[in-house]
C-alpha atoms as a PDB file:
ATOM      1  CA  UNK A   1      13.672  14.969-129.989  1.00  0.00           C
ATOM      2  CA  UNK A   2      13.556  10.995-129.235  1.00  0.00           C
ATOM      3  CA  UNK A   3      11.487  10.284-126.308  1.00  0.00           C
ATOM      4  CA  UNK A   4      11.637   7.311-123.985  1.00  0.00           C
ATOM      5  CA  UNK A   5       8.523   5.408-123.121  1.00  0.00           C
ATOM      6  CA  UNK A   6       8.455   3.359-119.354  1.00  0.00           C
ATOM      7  CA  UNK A   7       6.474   0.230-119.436  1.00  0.00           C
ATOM      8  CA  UNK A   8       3.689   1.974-117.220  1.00  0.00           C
ATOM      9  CA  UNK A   9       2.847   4.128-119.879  1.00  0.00           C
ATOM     10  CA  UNK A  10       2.727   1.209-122.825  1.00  0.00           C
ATOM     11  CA  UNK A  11       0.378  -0.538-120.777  1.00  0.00           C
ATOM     12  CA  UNK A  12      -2.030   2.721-120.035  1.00  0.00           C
ATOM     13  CA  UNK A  13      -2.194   2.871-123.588  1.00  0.00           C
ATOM     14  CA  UNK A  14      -3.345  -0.622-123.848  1.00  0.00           C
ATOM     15  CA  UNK A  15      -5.889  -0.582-121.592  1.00  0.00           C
ATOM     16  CA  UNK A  16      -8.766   2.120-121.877  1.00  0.00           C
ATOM     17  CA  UNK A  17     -10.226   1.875-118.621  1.00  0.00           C
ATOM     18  CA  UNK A  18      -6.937   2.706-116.592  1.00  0.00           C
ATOM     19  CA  UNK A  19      -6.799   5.834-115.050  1.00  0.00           C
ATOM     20  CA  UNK A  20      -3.738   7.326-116.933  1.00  0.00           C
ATOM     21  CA  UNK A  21      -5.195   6.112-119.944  1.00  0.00           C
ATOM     22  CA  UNK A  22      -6.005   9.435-121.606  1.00  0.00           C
ATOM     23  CA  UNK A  23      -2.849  11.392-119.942  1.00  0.00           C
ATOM     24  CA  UNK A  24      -0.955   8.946-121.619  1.00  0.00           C
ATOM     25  CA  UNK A  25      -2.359   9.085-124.908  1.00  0.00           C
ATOM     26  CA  UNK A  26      -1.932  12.999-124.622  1.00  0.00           C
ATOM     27  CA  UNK A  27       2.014  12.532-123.553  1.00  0.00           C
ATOM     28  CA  UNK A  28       2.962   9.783-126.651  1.00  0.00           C
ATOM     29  CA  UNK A  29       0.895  12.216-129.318  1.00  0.00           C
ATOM     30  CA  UNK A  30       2.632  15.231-128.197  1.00  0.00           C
ATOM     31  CA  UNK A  31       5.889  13.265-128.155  1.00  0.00           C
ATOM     32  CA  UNK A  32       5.619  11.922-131.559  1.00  0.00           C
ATOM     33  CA  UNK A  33       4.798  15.738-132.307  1.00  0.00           C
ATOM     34  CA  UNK A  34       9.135  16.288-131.872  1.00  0.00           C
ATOM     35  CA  UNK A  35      10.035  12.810-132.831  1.00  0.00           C
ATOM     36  CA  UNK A  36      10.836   9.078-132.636  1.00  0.00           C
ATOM     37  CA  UNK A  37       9.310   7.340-129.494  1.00  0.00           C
ATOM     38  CA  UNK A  38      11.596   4.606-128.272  1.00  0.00           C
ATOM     39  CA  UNK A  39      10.808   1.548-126.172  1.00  0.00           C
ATOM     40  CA  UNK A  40      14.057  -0.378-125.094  1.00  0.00           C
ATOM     41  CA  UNK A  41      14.680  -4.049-125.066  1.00  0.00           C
ATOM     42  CA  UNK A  42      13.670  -4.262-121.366  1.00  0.00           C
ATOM     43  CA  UNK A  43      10.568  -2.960-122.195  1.00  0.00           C
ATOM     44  CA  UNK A  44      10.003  -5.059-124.594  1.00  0.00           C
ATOM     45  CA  UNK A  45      10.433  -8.119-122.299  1.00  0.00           C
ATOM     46  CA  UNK A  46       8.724  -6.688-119.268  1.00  0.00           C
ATOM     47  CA  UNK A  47       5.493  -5.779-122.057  1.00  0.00           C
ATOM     48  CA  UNK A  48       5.657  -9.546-123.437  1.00  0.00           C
ATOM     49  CA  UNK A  49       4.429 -10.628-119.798  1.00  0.00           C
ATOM     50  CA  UNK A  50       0.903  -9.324-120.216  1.00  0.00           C
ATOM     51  CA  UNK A  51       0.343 -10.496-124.085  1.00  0.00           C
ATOM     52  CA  UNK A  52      -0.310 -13.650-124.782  1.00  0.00           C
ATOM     53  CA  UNK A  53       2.142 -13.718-127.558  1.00  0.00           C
ATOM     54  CA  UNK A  54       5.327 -13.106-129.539  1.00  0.00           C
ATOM     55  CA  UNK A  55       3.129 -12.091-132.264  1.00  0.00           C
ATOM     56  CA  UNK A  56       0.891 -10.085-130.216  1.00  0.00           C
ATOM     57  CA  UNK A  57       3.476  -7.969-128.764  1.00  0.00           C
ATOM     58  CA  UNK A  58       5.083  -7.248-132.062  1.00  0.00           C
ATOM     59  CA  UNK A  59       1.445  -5.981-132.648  1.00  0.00           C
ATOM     60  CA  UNK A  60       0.885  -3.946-130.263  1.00  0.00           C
ATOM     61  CA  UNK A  61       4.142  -1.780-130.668  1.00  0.00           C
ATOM     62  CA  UNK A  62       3.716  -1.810-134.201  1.00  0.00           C
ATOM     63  CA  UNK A  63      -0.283  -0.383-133.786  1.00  0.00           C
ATOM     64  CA  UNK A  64       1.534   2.008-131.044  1.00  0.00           C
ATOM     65  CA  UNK A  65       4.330   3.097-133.654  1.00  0.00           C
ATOM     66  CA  UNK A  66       6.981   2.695-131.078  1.00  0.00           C
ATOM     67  CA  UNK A  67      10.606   2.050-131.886  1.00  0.00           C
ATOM     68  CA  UNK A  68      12.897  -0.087-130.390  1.00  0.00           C
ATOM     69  CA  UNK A  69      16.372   0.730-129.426  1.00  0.00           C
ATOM     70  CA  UNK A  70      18.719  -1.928-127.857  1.00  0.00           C
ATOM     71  CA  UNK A  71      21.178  -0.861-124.824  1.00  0.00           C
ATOM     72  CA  UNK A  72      24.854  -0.066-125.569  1.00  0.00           C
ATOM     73  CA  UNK A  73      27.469  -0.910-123.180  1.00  0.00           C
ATOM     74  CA  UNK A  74      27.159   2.702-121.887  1.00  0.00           C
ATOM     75  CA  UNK A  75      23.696   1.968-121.372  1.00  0.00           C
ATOM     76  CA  UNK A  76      24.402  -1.495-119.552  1.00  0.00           C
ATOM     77  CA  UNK A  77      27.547  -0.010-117.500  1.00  0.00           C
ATOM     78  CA  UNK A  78      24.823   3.265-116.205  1.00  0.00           C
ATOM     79  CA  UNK A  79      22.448   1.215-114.996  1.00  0.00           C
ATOM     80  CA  UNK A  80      24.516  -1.497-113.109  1.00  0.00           C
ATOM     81  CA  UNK A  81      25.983   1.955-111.421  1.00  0.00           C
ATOM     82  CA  UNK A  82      22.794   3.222-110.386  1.00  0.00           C
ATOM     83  CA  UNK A  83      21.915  -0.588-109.178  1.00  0.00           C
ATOM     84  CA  UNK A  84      24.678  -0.094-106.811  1.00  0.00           C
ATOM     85  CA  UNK A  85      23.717   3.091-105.813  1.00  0.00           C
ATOM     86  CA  UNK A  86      20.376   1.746-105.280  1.00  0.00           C
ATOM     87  CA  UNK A  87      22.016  -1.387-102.849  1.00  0.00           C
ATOM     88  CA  UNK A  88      24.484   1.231-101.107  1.00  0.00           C
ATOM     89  CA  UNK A  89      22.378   3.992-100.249  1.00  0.00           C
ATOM     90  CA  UNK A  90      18.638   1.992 -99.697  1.00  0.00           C
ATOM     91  CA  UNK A  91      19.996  -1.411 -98.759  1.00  0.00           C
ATOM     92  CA  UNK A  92      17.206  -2.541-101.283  1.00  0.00           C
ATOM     93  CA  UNK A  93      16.243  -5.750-100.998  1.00  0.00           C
ATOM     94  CA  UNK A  94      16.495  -6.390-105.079  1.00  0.00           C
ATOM     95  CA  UNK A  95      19.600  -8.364-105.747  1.00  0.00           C
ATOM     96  CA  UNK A  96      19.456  -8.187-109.493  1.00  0.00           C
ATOM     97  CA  UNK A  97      19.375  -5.134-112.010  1.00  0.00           C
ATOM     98  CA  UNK A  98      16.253  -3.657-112.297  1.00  0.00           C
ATOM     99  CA  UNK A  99      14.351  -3.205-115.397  1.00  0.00           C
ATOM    100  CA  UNK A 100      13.558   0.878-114.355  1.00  0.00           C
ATOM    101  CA  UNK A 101      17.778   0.534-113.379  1.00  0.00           C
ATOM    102  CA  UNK A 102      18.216  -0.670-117.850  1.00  0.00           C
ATOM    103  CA  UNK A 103      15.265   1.943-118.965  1.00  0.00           C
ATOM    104  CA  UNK A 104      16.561   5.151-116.899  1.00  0.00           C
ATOM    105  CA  UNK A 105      19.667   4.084-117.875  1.00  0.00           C
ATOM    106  CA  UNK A 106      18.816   4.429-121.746  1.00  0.00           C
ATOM    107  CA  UNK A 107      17.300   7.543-121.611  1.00  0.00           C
ATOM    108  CA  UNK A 108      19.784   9.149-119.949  1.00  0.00           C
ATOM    109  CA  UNK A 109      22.508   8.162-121.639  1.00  0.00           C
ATOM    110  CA  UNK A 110      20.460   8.873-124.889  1.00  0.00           C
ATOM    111  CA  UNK A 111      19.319  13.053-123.446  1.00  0.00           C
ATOM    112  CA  UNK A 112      15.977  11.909-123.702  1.00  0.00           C
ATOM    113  CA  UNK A 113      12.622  12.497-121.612  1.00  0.00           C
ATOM    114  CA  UNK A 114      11.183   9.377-120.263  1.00  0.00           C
ATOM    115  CA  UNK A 115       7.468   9.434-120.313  1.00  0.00           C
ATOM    116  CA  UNK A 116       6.707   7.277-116.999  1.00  0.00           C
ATOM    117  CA  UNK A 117       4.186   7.436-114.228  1.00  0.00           C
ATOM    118  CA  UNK A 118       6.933   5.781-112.019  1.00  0.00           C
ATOM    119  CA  UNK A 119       8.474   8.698-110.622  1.00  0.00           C
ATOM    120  CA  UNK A 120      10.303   7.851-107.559  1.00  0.00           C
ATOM    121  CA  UNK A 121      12.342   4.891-109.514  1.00  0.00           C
ATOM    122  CA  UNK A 122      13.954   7.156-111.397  1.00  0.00           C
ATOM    123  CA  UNK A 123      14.858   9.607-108.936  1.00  0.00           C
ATOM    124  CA  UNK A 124      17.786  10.099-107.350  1.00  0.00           C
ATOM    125  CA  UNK A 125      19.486   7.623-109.540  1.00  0.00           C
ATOM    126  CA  UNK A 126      19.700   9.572-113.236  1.00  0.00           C
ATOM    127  CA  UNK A 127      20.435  13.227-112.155  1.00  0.00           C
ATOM    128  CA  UNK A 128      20.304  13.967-116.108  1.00  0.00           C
ATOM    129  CA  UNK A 129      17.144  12.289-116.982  1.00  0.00           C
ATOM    130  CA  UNK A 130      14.427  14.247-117.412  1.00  0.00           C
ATOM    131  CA  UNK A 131      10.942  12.765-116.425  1.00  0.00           C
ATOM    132  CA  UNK A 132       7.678  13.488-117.735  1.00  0.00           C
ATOM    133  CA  UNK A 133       4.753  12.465-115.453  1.00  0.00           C
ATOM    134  CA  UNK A 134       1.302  12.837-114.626  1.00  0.00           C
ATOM    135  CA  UNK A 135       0.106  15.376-112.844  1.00  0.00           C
ATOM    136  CA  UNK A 136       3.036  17.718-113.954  1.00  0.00           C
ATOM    137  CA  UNK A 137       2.664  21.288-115.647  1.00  0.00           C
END
């Protein structure tokens, strides 16, 4: 089974000190355990902000042995609905897409877990995603 990986996570991996360092490590193993572990585009970009390069980015996901997995237009079209959602319901004060909007998106429209510690941005806006968080059985 693929498995989607949130940005939180990729970062928790990356540093050993944080505090979901070692649940995360325990979540990606036992995910690789059932197959491929995907980070989309978004995460990608979002990633690239705390690296100090291209090069170094490519790196990391490499040393991780992450995938990548652009967004279809299924994808794209999900997560714009869910934006919307987001505006309508919340009156949220984001005007443009948001990245967790493009990686919920993915994963859901793929059947896939998403390994996050973000919880509450995904709820309530993928009804078919299924998260997989700290602290959970």
């Amino acid at each position: 089974m693929t498995t989607f990986v949130d940005t939180s996570v990729v970062i928790y991996l990356l540093d050993e000190n944080s505090a979901h360092h070692e649940w995360s490590l325990a979540a990606v193993n036992a995910a690789k355990r059932n197959g491929p572990v995907i980070i989309p585009d978004i995460v990608y970009s979002e990633l690239s902000v705390g690296l100090p390069s291209k090069e170094a980015t490519d790196r990391a996901i490499e040393e991780l042995a992450f995938e990548r997995l652009p967004c279809s237009d299924e994808t794209l079209f999900r997560a714009g609905r869910a934006f919307k959602k987001y505006k309508e319901d919340n009156r949220g004060p984001k005007d443009n897409v948001l990245p967790d909007f493009l990686i919920g998106a993915q994963a859901e429209c793929e059947h896939s877990p998403l390994l996050t510690n973000n919880e509450k941005d995904f709820l309530g806006y993928f009804p078919a995603l299924t998260l997989v968080c700290p602290g959970q059985a």
